[in-house]
Every structure is written in C-alpha cells, then in structure tokens.
N, C-alpha and C. Protein backbone atom coordinates (compact mmCIF):
# COMPACT_ATOMS: atom_id res chain seq x y z
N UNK A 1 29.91 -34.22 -11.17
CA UNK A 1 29.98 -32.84 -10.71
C UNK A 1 29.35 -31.92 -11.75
N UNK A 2 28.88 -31.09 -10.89
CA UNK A 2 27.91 -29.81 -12.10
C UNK A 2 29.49 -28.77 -12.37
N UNK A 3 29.35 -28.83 -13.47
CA UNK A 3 30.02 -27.15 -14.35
C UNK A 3 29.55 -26.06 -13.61
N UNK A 4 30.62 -25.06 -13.41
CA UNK A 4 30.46 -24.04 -12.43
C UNK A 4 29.59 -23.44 -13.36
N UNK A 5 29.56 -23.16 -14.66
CA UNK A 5 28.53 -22.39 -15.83
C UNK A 5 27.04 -22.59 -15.55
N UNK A 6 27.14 -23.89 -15.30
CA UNK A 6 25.48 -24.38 -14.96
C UNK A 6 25.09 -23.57 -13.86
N UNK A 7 25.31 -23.27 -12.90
CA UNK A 7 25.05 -22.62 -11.53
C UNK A 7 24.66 -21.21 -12.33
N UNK A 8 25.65 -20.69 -13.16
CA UNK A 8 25.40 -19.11 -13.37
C UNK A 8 23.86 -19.09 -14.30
N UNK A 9 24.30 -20.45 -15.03
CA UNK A 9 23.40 -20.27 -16.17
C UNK A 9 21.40 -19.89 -14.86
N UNK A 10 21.70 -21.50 -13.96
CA UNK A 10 20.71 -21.84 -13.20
C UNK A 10 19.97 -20.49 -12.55
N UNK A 11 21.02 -19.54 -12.32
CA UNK A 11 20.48 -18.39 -11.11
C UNK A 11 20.14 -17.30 -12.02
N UNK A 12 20.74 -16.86 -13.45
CA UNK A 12 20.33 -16.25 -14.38
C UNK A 12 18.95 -16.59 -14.90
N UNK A 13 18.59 -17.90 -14.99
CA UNK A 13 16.93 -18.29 -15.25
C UNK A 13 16.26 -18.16 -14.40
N UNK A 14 16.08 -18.51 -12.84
CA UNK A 14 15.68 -17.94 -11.97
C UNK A 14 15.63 -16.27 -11.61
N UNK A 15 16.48 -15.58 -11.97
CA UNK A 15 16.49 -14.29 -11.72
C UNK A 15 15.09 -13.73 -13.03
N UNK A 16 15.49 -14.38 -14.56
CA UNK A 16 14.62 -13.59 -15.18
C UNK A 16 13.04 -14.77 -15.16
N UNK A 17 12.50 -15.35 -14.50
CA UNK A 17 11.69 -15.97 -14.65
C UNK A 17 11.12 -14.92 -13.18
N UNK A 18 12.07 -14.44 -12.05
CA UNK A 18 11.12 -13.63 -11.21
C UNK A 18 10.82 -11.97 -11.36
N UNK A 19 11.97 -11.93 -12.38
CA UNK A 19 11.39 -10.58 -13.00
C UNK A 19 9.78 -10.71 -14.02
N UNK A 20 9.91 -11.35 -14.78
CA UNK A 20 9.05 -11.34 -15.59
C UNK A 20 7.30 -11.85 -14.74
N UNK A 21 7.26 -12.94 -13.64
CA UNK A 21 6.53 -12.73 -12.82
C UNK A 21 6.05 -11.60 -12.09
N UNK A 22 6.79 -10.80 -11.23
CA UNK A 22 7.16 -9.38 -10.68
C UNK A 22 6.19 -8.56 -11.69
N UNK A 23 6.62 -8.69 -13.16
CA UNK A 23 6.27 -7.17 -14.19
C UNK A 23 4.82 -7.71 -14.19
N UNK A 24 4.54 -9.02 -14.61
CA UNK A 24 3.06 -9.76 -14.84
C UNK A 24 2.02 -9.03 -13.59
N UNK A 25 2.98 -9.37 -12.51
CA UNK A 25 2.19 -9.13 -11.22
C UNK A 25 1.58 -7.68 -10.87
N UNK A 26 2.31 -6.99 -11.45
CA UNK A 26 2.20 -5.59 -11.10
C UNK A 26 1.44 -5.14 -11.96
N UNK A 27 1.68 -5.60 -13.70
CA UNK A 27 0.41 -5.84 -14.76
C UNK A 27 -1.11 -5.31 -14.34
N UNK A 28 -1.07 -6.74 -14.18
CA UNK A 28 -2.30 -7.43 -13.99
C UNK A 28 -3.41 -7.02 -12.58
N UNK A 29 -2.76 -6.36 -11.39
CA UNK A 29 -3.11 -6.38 -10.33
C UNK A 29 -2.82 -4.91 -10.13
N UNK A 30 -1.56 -4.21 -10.57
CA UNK A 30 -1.32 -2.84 -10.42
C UNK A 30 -0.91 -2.76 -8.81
N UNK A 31 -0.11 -1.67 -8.24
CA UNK A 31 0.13 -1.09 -6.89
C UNK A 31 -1.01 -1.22 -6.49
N UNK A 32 -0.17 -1.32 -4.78
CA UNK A 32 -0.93 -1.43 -3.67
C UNK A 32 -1.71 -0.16 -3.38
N UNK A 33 -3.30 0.29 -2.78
CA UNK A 33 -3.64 1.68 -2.49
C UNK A 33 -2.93 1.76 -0.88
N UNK A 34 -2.73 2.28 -0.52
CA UNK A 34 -2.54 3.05 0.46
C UNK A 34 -4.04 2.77 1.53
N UNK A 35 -3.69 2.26 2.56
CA UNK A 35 -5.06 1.90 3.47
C UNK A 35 -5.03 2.87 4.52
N UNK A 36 -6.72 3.33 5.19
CA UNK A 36 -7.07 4.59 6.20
C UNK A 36 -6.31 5.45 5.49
N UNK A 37 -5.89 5.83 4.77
CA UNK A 37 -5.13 7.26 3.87
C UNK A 37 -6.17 8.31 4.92
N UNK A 38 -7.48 8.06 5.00
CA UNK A 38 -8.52 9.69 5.18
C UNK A 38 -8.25 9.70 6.74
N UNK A 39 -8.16 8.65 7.67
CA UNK A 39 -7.77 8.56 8.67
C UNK A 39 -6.35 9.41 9.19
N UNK A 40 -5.28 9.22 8.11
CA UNK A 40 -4.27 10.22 8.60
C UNK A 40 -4.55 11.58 7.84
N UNK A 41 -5.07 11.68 7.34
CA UNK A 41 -5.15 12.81 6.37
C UNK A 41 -6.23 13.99 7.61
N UNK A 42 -7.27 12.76 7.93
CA UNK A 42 -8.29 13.58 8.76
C UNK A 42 -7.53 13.98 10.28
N UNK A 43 -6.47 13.38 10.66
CA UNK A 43 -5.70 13.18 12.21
C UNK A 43 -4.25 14.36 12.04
N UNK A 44 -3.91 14.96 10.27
CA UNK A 44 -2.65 15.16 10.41
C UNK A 44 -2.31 15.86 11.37
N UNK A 45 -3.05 17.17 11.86
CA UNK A 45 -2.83 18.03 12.95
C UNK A 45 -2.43 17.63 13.91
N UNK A 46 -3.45 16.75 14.54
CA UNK A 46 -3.70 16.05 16.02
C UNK A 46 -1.70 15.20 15.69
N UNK A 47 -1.41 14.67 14.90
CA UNK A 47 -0.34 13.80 14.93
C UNK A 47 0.66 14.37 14.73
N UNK A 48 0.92 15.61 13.90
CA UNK A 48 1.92 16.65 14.18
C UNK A 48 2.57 17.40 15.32
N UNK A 49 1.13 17.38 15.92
CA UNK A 49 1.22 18.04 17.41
C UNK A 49 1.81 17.17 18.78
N UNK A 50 1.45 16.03 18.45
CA UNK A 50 2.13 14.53 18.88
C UNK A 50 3.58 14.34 18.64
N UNK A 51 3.77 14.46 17.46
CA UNK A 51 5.12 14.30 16.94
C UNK A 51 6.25 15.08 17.44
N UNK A 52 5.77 16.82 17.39
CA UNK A 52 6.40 17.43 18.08
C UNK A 52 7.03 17.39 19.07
N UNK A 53 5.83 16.98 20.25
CA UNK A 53 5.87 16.71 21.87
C UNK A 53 6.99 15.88 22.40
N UNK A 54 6.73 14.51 20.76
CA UNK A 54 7.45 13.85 21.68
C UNK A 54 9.29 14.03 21.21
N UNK A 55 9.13 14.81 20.08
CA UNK A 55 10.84 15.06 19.75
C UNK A 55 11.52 16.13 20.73
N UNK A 56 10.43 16.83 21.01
CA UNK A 56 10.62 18.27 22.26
C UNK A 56 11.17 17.14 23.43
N UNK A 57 10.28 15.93 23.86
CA UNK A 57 10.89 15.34 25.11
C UNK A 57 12.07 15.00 24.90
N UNK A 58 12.07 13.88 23.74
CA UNK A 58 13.30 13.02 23.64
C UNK A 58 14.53 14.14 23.75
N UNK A 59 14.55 15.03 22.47
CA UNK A 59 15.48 15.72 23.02
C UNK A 59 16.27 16.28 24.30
N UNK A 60 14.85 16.33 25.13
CA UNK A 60 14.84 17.53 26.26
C UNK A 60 16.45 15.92 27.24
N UNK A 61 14.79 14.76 27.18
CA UNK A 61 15.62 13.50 27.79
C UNK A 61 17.65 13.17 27.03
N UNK A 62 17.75 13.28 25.97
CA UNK A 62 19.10 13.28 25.66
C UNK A 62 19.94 14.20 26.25
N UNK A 63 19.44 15.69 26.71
CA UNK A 63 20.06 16.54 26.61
C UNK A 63 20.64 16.22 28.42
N UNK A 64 19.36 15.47 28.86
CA UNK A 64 19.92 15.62 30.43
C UNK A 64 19.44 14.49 30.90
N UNK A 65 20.36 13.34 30.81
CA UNK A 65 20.43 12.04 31.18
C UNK A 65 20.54 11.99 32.65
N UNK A 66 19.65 12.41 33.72
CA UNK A 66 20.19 11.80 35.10
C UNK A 66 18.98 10.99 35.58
N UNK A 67 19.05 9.96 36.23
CA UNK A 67 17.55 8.85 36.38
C UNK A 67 16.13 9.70 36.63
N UNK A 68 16.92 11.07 37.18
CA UNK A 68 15.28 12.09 37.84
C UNK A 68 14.57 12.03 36.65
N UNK A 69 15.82 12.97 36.02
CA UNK A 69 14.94 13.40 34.61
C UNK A 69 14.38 12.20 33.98
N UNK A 70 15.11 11.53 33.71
CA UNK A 70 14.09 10.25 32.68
C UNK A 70 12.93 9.84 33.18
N UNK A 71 12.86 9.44 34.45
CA UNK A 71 11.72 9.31 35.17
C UNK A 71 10.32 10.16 34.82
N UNK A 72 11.02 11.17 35.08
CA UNK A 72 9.73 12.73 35.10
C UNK A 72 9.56 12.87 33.86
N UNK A 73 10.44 12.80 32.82
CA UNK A 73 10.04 13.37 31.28
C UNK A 73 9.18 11.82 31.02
N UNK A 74 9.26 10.55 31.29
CA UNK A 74 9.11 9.37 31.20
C UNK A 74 7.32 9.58 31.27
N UNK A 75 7.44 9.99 32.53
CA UNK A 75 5.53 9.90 33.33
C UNK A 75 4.89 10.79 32.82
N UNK A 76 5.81 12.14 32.25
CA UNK A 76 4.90 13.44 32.08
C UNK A 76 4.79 13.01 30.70
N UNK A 77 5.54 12.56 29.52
CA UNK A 77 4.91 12.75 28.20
C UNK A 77 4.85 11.36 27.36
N UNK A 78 5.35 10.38 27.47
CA UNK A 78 5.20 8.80 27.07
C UNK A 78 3.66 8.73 27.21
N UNK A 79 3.19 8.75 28.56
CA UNK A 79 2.00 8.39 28.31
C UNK A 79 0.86 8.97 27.30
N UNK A 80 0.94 10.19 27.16
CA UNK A 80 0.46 11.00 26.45
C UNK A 80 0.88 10.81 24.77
N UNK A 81 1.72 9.83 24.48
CA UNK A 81 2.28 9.29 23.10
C UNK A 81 1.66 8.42 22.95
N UNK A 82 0.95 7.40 23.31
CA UNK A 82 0.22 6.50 22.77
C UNK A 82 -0.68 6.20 23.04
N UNK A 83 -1.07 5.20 21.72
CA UNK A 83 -2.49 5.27 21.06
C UNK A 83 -3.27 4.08 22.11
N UNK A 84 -4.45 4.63 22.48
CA UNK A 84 -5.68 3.69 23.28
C UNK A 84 -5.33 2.61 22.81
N UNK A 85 -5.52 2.04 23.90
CA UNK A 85 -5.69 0.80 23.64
C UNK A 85 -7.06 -0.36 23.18
C-alpha cells in the first residue's frame, strides 16, 4: 500500500511541474492576440444596434408570455438577429 503522504507529495509535483510549464509557456510564446479585433471594431455600431433590438424584444417577449405574442415578436425580430449564413 502507498502512504497517504505519497499521494500529497505526488499531486504537489504535478501541480508545480504545470505551473512552471504554464509560466514557460506564456514566456516564450506570450498571450493570445485577439482575432478580426477590426472586424468588430469596424461593425460596433451596426452590433449595438442589434443588441439593442434584440434585448427591446426579449424583454418585450418576457413581459407578455401568451403563444400570439411569442410567435409575432418570434417572426418580426429573430430573424433579423442573425448572421447570413
């Protein structure tokens, strides 16, 4: 039988053998950039205005749960939320 110590010792070497990988990694290679950044940067308007619409629905849809409404808020602004296909 293994000593319960061995286990702590075992997961304590593992813990600092993936830190010290981790720090190497980040070293050596540095953070991730951020990808299409100019893409949202160039869209923020257009996606604000999106964003809005669709918190204006959802709300509108929470506020008045009867199948009409979901339906109609459903057809009139969902579609208009997403992106081409």
């Amino acid at each position: 039988m293994h000593d319960p110590d061995d286990k702590a010792t075992v997961e304590t070497r593992w813990c600092q053998l993936r830190n010290v990988i981790q720090s190497n990694t980040l070293e050596v290679l540095g953070r991730a950039r951020r990808q299409h950044q100019e893409w949202f940067d160039k869209n923020d308007a257009n996606i604000k205005i999106l964003l809005e619409e669709k918190n204006g629905l959802h709300k509108a849809y929470m506020d008045l749960r009867t199948e009409a409404t979901k339906e109609a808020l459903y057809s009139n602004g969902c579609g208009r939320c997403r992106m081409p296909g």
